[in-house]
C-alpha atoms as a PDB file:
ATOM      1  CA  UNK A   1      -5.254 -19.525   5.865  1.00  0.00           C
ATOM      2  CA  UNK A   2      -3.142 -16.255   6.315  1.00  0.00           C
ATOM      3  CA  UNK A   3       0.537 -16.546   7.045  1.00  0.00           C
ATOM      4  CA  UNK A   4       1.966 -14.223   9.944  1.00  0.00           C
ATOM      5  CA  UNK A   5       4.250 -11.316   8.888  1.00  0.00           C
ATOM      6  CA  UNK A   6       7.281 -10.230  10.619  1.00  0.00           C
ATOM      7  CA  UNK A   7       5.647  -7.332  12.195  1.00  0.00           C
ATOM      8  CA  UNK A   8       2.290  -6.106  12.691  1.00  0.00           C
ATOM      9  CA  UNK A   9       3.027  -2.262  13.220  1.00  0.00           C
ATOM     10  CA  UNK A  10       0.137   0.390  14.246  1.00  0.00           C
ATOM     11  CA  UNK A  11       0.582   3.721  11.670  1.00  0.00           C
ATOM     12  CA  UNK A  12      -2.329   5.360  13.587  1.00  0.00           C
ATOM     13  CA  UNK A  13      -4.778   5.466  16.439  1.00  0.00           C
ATOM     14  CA  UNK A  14      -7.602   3.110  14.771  1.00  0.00           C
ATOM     15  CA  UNK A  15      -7.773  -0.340  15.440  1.00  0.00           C
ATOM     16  CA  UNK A  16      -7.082  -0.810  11.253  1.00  0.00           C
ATOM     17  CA  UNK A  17      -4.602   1.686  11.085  1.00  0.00           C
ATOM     18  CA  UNK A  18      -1.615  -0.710  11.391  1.00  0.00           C
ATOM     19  CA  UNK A  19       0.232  -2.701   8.538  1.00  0.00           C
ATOM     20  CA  UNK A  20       2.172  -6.112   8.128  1.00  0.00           C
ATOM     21  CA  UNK A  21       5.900  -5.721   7.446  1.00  0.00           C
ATOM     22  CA  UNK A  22       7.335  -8.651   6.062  1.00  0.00           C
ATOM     23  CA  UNK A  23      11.439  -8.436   5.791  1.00  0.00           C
ATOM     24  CA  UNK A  24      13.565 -10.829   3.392  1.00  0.00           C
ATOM     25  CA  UNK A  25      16.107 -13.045   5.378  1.00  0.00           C
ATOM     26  CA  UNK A  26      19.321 -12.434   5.566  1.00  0.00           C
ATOM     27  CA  UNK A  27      22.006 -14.722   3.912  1.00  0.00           C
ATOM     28  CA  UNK A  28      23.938 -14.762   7.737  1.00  0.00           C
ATOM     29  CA  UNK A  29      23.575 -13.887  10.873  1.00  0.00           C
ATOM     30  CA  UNK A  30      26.582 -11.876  10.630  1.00  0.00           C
ATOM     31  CA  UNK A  31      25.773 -10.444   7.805  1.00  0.00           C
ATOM     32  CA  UNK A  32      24.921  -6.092   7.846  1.00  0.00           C
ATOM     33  CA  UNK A  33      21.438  -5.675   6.718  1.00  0.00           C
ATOM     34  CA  UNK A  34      21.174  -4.026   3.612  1.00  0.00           C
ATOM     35  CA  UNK A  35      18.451  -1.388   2.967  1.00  0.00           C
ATOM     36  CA  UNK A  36      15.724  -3.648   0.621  1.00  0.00           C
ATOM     37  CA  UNK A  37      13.223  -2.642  -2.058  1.00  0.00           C
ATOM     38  CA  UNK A  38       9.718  -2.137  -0.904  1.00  0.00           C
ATOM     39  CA  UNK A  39       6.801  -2.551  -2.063  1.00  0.00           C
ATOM     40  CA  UNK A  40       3.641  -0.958  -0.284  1.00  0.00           C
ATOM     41  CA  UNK A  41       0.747  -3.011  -0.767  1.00  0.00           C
ATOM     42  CA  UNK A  42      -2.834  -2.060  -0.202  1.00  0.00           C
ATOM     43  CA  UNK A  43      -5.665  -5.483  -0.337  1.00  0.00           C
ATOM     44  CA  UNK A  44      -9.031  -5.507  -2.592  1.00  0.00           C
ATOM     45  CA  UNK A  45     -12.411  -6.077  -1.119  1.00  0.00           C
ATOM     46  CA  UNK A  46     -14.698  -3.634  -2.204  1.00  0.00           C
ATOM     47  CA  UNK A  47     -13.335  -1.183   0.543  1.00  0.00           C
ATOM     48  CA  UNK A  48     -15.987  -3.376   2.919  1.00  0.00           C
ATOM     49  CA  UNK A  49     -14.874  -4.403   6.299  1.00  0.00           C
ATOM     50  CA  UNK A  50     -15.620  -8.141   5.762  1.00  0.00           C
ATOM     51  CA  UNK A  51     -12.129  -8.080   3.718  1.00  0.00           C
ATOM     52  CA  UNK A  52      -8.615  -7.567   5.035  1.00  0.00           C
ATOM     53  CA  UNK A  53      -5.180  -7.609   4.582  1.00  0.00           C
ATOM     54  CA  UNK A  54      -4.596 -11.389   5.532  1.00  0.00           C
ATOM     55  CA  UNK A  55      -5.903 -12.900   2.095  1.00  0.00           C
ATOM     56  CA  UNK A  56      -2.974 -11.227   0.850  1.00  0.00           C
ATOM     57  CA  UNK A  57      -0.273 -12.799   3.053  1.00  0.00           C
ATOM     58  CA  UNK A  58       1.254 -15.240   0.180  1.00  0.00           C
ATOM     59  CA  UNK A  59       1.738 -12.920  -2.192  1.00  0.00           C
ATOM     60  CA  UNK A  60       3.568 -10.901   0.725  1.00  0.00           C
ATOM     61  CA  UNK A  61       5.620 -13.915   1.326  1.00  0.00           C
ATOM     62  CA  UNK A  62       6.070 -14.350  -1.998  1.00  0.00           C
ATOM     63  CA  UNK A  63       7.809 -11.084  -1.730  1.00  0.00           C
ATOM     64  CA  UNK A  64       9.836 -11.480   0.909  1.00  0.00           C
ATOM     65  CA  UNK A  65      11.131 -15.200  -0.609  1.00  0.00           C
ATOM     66  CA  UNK A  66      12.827 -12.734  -3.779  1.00  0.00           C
ATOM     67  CA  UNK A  67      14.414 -10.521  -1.632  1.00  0.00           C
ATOM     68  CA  UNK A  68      11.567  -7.729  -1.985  1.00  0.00           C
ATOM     69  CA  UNK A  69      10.418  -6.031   1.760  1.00  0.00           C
ATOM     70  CA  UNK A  70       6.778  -5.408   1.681  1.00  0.00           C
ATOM     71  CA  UNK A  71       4.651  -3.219   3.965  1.00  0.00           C
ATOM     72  CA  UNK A  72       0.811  -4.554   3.488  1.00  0.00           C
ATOM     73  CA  UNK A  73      -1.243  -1.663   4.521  1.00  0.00           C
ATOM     74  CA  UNK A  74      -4.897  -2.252   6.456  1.00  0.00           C
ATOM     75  CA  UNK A  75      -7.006   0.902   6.377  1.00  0.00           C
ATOM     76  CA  UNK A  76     -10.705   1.750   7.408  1.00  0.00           C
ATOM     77  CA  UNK A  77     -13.260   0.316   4.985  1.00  0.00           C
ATOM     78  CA  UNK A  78     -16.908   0.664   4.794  1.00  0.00           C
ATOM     79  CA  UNK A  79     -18.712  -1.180   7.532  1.00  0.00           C
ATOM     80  CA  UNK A  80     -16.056   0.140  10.000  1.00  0.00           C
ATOM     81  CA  UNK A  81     -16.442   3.642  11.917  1.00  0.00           C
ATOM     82  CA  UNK A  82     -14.303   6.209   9.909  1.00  0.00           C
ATOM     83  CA  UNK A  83     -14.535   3.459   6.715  1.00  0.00           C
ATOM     84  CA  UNK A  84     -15.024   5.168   3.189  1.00  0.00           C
ATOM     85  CA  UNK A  85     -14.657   8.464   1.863  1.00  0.00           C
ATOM     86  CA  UNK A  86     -12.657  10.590   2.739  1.00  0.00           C
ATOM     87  CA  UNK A  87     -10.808   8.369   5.698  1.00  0.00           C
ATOM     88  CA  UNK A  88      -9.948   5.260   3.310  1.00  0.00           C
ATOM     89  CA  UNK A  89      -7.753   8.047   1.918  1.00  0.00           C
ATOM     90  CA  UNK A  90      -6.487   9.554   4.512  1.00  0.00           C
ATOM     91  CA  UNK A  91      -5.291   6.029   5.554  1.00  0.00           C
ATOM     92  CA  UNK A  92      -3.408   4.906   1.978  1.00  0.00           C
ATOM     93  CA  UNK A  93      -2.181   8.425   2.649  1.00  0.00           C
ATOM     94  CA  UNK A  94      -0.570   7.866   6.526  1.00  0.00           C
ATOM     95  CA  UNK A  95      -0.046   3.952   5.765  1.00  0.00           C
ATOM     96  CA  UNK A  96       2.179   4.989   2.828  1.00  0.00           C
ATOM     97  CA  UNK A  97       4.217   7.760   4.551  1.00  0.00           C
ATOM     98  CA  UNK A  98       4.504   5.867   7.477  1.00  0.00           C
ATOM     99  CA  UNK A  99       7.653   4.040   5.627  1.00  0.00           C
ATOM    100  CA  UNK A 100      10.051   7.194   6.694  1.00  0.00           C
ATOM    101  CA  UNK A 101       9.246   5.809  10.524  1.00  0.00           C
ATOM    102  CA  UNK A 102       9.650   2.261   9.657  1.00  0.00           C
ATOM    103  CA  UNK A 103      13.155   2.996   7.611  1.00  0.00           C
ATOM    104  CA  UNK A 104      14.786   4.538  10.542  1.00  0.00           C
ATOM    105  CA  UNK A 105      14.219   1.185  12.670  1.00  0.00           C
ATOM    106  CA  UNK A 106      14.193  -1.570   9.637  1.00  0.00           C
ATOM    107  CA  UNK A 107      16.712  -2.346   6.690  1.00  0.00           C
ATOM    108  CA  UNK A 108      14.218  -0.173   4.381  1.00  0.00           C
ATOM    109  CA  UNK A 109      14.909   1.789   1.139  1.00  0.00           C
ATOM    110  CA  UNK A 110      12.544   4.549   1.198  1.00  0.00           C
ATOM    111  CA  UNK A 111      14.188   5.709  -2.396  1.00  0.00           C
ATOM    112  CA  UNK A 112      13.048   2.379  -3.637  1.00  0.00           C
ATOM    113  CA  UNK A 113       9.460   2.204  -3.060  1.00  0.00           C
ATOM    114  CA  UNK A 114       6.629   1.411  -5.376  1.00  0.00           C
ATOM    115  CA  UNK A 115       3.246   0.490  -4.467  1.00  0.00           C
ATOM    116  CA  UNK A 116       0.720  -1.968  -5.710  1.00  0.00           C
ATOM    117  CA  UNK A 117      -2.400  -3.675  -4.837  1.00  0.00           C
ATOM    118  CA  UNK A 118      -5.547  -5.817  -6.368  1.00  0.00           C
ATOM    119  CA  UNK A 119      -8.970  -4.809  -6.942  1.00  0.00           C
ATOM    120  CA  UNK A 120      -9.693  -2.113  -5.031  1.00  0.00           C
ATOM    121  CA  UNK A 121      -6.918  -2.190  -3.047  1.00  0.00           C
ATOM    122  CA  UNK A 122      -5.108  -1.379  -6.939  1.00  0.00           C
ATOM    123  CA  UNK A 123      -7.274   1.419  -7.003  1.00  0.00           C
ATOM    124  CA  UNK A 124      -5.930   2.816  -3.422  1.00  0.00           C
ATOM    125  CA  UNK A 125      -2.102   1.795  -4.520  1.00  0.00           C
ATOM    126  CA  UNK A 126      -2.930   3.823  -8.154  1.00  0.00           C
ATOM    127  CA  UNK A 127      -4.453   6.815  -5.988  1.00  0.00           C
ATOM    128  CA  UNK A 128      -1.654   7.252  -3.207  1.00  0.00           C
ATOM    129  CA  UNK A 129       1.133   7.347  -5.719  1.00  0.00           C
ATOM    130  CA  UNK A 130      -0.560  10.201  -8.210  1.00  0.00           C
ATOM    131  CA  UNK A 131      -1.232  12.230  -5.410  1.00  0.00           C
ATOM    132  CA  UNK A 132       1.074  14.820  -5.664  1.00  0.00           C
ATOM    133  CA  UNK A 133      -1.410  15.902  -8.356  1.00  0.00           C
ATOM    134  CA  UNK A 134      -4.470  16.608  -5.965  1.00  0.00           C
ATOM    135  CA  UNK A 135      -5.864  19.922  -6.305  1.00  0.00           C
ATOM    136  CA  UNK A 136      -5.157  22.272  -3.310  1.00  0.00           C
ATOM    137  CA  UNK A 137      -8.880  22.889  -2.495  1.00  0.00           C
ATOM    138  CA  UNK A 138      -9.396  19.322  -1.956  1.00  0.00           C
ATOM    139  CA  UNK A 139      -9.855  17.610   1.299  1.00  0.00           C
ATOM    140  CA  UNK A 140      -7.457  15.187   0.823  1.00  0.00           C
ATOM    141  CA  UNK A 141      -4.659  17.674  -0.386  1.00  0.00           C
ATOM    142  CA  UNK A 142      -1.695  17.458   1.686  1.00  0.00           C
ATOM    143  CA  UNK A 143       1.401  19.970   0.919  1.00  0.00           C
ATOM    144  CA  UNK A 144       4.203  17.352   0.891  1.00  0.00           C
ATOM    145  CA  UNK A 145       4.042  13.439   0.115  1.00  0.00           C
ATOM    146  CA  UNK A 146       6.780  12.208   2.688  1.00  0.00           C
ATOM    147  CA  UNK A 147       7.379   9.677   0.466  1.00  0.00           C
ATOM    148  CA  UNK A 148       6.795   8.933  -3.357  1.00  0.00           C
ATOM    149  CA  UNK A 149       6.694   5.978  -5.281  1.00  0.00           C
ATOM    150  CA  UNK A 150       8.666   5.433  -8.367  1.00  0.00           C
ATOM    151  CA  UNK A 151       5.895   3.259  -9.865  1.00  0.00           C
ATOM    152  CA  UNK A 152       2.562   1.775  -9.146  1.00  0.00           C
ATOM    153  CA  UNK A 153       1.364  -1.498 -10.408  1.00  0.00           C
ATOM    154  CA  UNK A 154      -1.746  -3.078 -10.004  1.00  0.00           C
ATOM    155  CA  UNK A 155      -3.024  -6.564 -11.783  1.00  0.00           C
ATOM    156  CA  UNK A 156      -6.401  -5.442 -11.504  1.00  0.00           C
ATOM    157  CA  UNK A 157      -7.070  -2.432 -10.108  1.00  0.00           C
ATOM    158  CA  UNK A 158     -10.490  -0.385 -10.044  1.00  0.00           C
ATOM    159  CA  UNK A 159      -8.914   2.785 -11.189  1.00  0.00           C
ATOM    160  CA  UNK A 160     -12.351   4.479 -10.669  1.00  0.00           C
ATOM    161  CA  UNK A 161     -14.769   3.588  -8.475  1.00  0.00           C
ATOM    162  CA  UNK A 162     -18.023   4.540 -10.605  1.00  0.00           C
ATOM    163  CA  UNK A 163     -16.287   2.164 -13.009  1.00  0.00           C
ATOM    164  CA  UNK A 164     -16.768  -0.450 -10.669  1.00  0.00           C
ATOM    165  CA  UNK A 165     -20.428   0.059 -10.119  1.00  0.00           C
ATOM    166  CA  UNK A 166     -21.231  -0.600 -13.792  1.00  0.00           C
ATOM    167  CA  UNK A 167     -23.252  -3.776 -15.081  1.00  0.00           C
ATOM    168  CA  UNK A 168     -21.244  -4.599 -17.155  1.00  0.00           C
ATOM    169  CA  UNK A 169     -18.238  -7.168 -16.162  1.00  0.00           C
ATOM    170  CA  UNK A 170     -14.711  -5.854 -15.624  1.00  0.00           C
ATOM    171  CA  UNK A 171     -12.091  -6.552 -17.763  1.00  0.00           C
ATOM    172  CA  UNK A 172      -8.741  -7.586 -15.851  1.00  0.00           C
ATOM    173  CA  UNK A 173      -6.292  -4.826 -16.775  1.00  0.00           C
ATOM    174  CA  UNK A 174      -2.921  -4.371 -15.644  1.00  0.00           C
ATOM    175  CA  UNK A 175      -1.502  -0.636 -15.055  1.00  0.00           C
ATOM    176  CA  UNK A 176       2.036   1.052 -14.211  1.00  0.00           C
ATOM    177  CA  UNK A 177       2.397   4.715 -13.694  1.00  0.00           C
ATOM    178  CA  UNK A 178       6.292   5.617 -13.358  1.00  0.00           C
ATOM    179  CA  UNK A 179       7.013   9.270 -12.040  1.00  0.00           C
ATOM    180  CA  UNK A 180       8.618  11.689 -14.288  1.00  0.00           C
ATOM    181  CA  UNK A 181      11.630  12.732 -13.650  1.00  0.00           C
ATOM    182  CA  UNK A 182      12.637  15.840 -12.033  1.00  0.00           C
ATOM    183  CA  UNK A 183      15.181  16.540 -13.424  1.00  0.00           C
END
């Protein structure tokens, strides 16, 4: 059974365009909200429709329970109109800078942001965050990330999706890309 987040906030037109903010308490009442970390979360299921973002609603809570905000992002998946390549994509893509509209209205650090996901929702959450190295002829190039992640994590992510066609049985891995510094 999924627990209810917060907020269930539409980042687009499509019916699974929308994500599940979930927003730690605050110690008071009276107390000034404080911009919070964030993590951007993207759920596994083999990209396939019959999976969404609900069986990760614990973990969210989880989250929310150490202080952490978390924006769980649904997206098209295969088995939906507009599911698989390119829109997935394009989805992880608008899900993730979506957070610039969602800091102006909620306590939300958008310099604090990493994202993170399981299975192949690790592999969307590895993708988004390196994609300020997508080659400009590519359709999912986009000149600016509006916002990017200072790490990604994933406890088992499918960091390539021919990878997880193979017959042979995947080994759990666990992988953190941190961005270089600029300056």
């Amino acid at each position: 059974m999924s627990l209810p987040a917060d907020h269930r906030i539409p980042y687009g037109p499509d019916a699974s365009q929308f994500g599940d903010l979930w927003l730690p308490l605050r110690e008071s009442q009276t107390s000034i909200p404080t911009p919070h970390p964030l993590v951007v979360f993207f759920h596994g299921g083999w990209w396939k429709s019959a999976y969404d973002l609900g069986h990760a609603s614990h973990l969210c809570a989880a989250f929310r329970r150490a202080g952490i905000a978390v924006w769980s992002i649904e997206y098209r998946r295969v088995g939906f109109t507009g599911g698989g390549w390119p829109h997935t994509f394009h989805d992880a893509t608008a899900g993730l800078d979506f957070v610039t509209k969602l800091a102006k209205r909620y306590p939300l650090d958008p310099s604090r942001v990493i994202t993170a996901g399981h299975s192949a929702g690790g592999h969307l959450a590895l993708w988004v965050a390196g994609r300020y190295h997508i080659n400009a002829r590519s359709e999912l190039f986009l000149p600016r990330p509006q916002v990017c992640p200072s790490a990604a994590s994933s406890p088992s992510p499918v960091p390539s999706i021919s990878a997880s066609s193979s017959t042979s049985p995947a080994t759990p891995a666990s992988l953190t890309i941190e961005k270089k510094s600029t300056t």
